[in-house]
N, C-alpha and C. Protein backbone atom coordinates (compact mmCIF):
# COMPACT_ATOMS: atom_id res chain seq x y z
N UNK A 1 100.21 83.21 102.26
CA UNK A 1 101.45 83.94 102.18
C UNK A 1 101.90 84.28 103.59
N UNK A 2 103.46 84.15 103.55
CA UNK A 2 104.07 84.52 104.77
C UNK A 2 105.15 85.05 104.95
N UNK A 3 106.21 85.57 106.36
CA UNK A 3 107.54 85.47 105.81
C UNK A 3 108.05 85.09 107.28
N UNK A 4 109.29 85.09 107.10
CA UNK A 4 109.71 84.96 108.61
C UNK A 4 111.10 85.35 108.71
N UNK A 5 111.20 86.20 109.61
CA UNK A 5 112.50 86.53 109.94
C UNK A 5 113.91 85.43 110.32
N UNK A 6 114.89 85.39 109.14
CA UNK A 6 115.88 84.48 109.66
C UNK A 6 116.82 85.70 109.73
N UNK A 7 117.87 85.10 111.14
CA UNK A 7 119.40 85.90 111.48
C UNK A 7 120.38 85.89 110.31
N UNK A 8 121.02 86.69 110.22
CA UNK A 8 121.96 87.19 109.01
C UNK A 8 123.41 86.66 109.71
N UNK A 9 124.27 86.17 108.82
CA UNK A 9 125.42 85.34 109.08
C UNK A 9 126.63 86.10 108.95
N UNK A 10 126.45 87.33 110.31
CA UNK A 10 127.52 88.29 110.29
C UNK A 10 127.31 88.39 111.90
N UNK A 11 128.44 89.19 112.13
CA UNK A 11 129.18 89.06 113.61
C UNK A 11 128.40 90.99 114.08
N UNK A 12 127.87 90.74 115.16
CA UNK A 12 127.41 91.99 115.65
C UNK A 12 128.33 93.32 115.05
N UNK A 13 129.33 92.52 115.55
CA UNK A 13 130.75 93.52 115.40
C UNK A 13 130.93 94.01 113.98
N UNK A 14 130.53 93.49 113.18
CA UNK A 14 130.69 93.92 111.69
C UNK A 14 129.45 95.25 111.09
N UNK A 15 128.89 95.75 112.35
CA UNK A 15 127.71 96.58 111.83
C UNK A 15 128.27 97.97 112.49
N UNK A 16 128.35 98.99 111.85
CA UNK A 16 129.00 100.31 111.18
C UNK A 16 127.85 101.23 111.48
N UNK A 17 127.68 102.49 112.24
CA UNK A 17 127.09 103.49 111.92
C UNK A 17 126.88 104.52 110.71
N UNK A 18 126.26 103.94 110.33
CA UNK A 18 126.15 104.63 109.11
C UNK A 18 126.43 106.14 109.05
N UNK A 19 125.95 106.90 109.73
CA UNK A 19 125.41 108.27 110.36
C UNK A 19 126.93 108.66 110.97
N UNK A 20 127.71 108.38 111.92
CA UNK A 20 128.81 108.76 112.35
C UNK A 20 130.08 108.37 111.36
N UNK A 21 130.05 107.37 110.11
CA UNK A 21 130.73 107.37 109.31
C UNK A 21 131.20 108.38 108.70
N UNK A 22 129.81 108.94 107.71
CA UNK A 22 129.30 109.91 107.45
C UNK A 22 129.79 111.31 107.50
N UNK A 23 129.57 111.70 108.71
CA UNK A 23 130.04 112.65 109.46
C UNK A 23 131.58 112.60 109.34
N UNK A 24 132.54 111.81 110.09
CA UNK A 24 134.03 111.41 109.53
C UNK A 24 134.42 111.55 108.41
N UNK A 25 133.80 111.58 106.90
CA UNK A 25 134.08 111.71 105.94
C UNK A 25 134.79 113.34 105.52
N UNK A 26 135.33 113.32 104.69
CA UNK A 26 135.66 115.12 104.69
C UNK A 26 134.52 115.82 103.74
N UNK A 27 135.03 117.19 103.96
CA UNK A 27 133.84 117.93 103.33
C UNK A 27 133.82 117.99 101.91
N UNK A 28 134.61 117.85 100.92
CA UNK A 28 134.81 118.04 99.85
C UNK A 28 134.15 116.38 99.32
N UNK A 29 133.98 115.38 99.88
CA UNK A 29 133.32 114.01 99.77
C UNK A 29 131.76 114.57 99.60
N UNK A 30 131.48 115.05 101.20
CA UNK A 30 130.33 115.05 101.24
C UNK A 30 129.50 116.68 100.12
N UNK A 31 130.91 117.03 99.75
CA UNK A 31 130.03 117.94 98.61
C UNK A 31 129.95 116.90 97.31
N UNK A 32 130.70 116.11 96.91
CA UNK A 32 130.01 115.15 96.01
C UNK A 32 129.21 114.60 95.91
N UNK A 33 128.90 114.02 97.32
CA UNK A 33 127.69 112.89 97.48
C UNK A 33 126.34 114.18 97.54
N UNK A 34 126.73 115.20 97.62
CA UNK A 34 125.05 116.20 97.42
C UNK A 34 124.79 116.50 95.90
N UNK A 35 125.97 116.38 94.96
CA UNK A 35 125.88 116.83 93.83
C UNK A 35 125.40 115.43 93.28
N UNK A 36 125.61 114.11 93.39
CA UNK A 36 125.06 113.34 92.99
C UNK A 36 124.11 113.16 93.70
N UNK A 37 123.27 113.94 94.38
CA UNK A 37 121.94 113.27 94.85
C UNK A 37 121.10 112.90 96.33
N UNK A 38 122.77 112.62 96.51
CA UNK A 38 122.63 111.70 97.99
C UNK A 38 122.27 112.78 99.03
N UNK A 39 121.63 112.51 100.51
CA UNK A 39 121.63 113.13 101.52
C UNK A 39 122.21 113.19 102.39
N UNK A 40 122.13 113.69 103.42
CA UNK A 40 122.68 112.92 104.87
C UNK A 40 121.71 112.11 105.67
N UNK A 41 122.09 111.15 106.16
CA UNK A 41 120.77 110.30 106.74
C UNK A 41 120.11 111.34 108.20
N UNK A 42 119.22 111.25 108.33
CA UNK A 42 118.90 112.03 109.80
C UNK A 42 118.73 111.29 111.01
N UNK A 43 119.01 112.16 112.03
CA UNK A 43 118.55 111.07 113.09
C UNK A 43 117.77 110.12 113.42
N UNK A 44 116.55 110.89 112.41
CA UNK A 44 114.95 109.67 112.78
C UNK A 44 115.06 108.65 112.10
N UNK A 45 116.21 108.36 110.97
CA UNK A 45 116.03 107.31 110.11
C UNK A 45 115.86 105.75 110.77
N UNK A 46 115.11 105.08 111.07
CA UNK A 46 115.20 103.86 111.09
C UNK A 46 116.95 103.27 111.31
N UNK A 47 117.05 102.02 112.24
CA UNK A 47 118.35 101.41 112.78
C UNK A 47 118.54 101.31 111.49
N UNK A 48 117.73 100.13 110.35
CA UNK A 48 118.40 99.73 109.21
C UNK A 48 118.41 100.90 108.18
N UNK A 49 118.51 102.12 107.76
CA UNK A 49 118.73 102.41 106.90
C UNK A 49 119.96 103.50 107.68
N UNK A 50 120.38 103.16 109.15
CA UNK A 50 121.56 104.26 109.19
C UNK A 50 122.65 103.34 109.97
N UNK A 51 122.43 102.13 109.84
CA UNK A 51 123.46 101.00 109.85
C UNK A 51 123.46 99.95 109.05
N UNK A 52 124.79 99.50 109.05
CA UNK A 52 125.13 98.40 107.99
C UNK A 52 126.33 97.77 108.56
N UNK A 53 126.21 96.41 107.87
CA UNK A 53 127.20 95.16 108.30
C UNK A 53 128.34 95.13 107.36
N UNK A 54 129.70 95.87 107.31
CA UNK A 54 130.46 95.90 106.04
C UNK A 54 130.94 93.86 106.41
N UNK A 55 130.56 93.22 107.01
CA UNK A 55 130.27 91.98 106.53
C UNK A 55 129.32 91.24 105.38
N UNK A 56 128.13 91.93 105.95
CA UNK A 56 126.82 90.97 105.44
C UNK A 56 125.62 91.95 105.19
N UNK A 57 126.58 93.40 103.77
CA UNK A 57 125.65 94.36 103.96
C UNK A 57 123.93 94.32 103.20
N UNK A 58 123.57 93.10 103.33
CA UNK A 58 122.17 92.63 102.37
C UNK A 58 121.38 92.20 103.33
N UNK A 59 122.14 91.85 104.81
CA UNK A 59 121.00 91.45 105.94
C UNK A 59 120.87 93.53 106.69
N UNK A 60 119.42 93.50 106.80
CA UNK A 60 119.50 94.50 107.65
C UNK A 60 119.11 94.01 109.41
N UNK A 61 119.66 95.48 110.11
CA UNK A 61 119.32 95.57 111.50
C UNK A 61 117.92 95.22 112.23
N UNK A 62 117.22 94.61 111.87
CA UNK A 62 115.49 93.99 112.46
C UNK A 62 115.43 93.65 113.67
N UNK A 63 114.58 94.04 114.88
CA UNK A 63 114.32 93.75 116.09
C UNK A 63 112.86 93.11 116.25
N UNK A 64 113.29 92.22 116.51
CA UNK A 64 111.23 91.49 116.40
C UNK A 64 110.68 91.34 117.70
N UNK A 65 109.61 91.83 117.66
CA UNK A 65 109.14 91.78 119.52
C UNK A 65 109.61 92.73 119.91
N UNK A 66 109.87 92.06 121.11
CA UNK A 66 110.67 92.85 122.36
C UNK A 66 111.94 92.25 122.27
N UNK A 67 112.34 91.50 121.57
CA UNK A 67 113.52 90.87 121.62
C UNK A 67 114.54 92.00 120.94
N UNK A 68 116.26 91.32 120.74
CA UNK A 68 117.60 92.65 120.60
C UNK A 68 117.17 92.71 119.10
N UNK A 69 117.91 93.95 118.65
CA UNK A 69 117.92 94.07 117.44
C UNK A 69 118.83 93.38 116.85
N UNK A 70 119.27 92.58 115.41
CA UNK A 70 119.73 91.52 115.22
C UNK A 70 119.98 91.71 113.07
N UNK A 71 121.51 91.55 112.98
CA UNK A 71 121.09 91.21 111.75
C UNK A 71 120.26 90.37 111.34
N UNK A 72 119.31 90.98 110.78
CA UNK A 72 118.16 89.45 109.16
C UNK A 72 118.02 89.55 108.08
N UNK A 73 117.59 88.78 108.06
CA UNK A 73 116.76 88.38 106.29
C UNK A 73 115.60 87.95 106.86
N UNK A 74 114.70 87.97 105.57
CA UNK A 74 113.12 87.80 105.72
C UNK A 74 112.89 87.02 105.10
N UNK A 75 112.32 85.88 104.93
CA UNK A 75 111.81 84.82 103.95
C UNK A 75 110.35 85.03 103.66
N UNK A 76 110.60 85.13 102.67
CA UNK A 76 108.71 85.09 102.09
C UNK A 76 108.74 84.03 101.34
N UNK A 77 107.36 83.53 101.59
CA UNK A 77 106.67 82.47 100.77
C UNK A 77 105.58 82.37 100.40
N UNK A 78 105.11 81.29 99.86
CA UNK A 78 103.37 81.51 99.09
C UNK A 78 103.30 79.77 99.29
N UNK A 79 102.11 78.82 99.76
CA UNK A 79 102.31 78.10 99.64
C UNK A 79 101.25 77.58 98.97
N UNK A 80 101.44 76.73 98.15
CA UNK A 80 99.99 75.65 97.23
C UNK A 80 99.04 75.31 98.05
N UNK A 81 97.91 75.96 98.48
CA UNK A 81 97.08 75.10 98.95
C UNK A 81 96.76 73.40 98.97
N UNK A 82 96.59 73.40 97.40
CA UNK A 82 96.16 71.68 97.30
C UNK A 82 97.72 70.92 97.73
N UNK A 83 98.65 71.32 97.35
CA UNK A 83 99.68 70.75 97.18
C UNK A 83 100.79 71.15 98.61
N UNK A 84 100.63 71.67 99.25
CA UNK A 84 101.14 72.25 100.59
C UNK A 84 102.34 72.81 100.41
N UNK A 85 102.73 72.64 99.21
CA UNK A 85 104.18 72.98 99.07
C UNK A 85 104.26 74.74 98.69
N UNK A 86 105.70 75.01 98.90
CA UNK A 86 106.57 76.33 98.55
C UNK A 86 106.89 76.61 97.24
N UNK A 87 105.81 77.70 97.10
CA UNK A 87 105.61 77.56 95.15
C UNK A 87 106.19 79.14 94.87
N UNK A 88 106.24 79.61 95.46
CA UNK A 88 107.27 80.85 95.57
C UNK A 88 107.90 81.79 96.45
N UNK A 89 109.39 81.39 96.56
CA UNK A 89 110.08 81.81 97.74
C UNK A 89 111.11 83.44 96.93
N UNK A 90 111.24 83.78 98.39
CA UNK A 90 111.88 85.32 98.21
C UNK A 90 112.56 85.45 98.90
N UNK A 91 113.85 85.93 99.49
CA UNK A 91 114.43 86.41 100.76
C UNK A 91 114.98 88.07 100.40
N UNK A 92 114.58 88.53 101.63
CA UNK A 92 114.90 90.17 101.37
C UNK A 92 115.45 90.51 102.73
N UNK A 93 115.78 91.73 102.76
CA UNK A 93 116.64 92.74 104.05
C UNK A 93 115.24 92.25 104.85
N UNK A 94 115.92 92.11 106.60
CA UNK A 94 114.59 92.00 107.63
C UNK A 94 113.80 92.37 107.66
N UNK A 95 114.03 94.40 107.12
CA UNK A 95 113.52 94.96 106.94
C UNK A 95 111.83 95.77 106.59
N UNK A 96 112.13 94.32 105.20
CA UNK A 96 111.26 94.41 104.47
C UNK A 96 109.60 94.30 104.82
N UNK A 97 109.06 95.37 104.53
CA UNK A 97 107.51 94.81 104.81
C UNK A 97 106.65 93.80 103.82
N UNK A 98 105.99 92.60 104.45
CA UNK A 98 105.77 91.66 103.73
C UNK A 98 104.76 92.16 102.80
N UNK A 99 103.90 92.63 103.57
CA UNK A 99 102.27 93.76 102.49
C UNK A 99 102.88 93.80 101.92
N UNK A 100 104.28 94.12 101.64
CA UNK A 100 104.49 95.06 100.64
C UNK A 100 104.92 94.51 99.24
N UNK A 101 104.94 93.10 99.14
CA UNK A 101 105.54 92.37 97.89
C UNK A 101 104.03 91.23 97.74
N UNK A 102 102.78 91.94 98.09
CA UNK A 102 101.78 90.83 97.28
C UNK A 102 101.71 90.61 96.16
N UNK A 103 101.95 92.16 95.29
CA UNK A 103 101.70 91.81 93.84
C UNK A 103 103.12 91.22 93.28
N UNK A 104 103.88 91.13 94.00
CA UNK A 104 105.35 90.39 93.42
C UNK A 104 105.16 89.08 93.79
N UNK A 105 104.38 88.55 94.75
CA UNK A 105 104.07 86.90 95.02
C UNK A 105 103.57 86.54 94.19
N UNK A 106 102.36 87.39 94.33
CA UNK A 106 101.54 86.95 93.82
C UNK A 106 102.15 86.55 92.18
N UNK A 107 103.02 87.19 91.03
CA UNK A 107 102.98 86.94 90.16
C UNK A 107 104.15 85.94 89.87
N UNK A 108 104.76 86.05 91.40
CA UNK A 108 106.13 84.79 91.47
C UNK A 108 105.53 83.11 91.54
N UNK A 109 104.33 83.47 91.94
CA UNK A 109 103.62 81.97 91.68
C UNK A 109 102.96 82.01 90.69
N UNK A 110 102.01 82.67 89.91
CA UNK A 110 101.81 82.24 88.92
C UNK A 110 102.87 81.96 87.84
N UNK A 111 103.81 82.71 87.76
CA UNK A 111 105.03 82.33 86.92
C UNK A 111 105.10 81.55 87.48
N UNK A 112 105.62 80.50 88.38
CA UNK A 112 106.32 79.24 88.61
C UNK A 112 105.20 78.40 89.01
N UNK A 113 104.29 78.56 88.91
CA UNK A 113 103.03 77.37 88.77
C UNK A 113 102.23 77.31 87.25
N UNK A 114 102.82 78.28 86.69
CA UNK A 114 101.86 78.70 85.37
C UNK A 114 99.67 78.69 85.45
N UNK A 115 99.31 78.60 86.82
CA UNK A 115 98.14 78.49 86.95
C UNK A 115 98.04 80.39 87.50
N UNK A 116 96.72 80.80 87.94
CA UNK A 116 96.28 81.81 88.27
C UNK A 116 95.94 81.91 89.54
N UNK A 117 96.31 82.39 90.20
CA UNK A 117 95.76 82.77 91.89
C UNK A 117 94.57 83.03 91.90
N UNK A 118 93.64 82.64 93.04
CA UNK A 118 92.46 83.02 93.11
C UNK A 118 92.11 83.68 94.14
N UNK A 119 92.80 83.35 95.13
CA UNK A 119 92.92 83.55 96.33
C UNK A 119 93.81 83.74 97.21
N UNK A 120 93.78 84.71 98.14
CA UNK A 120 95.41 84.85 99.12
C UNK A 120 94.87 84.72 99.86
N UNK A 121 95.67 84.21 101.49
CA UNK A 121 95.31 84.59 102.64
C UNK A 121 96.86 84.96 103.49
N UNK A 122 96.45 85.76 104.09
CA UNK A 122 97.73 87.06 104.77
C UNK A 122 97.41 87.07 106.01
N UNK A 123 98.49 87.52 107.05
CA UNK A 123 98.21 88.03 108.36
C UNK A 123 97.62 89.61 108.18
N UNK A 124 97.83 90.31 108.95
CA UNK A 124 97.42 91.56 109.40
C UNK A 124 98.99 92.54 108.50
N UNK A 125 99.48 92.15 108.48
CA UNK A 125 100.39 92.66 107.39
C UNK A 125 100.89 92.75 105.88
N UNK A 126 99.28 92.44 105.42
CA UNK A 126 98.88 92.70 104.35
C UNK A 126 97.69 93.27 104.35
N UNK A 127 97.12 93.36 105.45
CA UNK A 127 95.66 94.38 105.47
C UNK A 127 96.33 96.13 105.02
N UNK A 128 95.85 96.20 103.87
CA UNK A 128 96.64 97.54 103.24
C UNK A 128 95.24 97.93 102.22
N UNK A 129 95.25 98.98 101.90
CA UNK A 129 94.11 99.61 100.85
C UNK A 129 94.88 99.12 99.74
N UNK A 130 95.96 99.50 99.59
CA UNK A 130 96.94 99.18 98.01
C UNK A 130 96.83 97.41 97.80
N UNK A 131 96.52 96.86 99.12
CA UNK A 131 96.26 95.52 98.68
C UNK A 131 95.14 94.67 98.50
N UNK A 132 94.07 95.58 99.29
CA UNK A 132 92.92 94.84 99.37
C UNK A 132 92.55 95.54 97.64
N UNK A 133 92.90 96.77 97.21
CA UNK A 133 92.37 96.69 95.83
C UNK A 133 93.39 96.36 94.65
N UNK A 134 94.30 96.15 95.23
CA UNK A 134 95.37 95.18 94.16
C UNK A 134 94.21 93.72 93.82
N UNK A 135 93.76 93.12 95.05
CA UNK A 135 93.24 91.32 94.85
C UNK A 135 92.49 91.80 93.86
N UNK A 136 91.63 93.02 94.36
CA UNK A 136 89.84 93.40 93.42
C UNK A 136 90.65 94.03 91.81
N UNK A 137 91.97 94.02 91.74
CA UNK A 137 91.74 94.21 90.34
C UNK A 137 92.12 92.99 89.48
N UNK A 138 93.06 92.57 90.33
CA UNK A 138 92.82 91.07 89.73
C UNK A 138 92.36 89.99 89.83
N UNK A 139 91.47 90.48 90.07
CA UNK A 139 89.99 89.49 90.55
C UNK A 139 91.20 88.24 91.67
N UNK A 140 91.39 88.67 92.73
CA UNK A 140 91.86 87.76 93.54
C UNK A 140 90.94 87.70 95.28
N UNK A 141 90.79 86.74 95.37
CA UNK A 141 89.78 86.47 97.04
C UNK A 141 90.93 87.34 97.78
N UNK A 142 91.06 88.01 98.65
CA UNK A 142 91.71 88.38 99.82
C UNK A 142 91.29 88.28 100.86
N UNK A 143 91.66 87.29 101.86
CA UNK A 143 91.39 86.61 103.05
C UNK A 143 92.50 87.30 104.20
N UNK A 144 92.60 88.59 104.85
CA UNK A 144 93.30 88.86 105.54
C UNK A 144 93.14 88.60 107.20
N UNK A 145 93.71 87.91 107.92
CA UNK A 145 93.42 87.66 109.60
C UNK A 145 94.53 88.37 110.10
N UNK A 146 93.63 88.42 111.45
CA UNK A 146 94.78 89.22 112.60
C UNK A 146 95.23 87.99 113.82
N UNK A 147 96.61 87.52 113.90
CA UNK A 147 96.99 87.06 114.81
C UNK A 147 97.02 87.66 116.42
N UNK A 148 95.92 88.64 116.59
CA UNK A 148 96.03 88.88 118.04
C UNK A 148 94.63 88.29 118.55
């Protein structure tokens, strides 16, 4: 299993402060949006959850490395061992942490292979407690490495 960050097919220029929007709104708005629920975002929030692309609002703000921050999408995949191929693909906000959709791969390939996983192998971003005993309950090998 893997994923990889692809660029989102929107113009820098189309990404909106979420947070200073917000604020611009009038007060009688923002007494609605408390009665239904909503908050105000805070300063510490993460780029992607206090900006958005009113272009391409499904890619979020992701900075990888040291490199700029950048609309993406994330591609996840799972690939067949015997068969080398892409037996279940996903694309999500850049955002997304990959750990974080094993047990959704994991069951996106057995649905579309109709066989049973036996085994995963992950980078260091699936080394998680919620995942190493996700494999042990379904009796799955978990093979996690660190690319450093």
């Amino acid at each position: 299993m893997d994923a990889s960050l692809i660029d989102g097919d929107a113009s820098k220029n189309s990404v909106i402060d979420k947070e200073r929007v917000q604020k611009d709104i009038s007060k009688s708005y923002q007494c609605l949006e408390k009665r239904l629920g909503d908050s105000e975002v805070s300063k510490e929030t993460p780029a992607n959850s206090r900006f958005v692309s009113t272009s391409n609002p499904d890619a979020s703000v992701t900075r990888h490395s040291v490199g700029k921050s950048k609309l993406r999408f994330k591609t996840h995949r799972v690939v067949d061992p015997k068969h080398e191929g892409i037996t279940a693909p996903q694309v999500t906000p850049g955002a997304v942490n990959e750990g974080d959709l094993l047990a959704q791969m994991i069951g996106r390939y057995e649905s579309n292979t109709r066989s049973t996983v036996n085994m995963a192998v992950g980078d260091t971003c699936y080394d998680s407690i919620e995942n190493l005993l996700l494999a042990s309950d379904v009796k799955v090998k978990a093979h996690i490495y660190s690319l450093k």
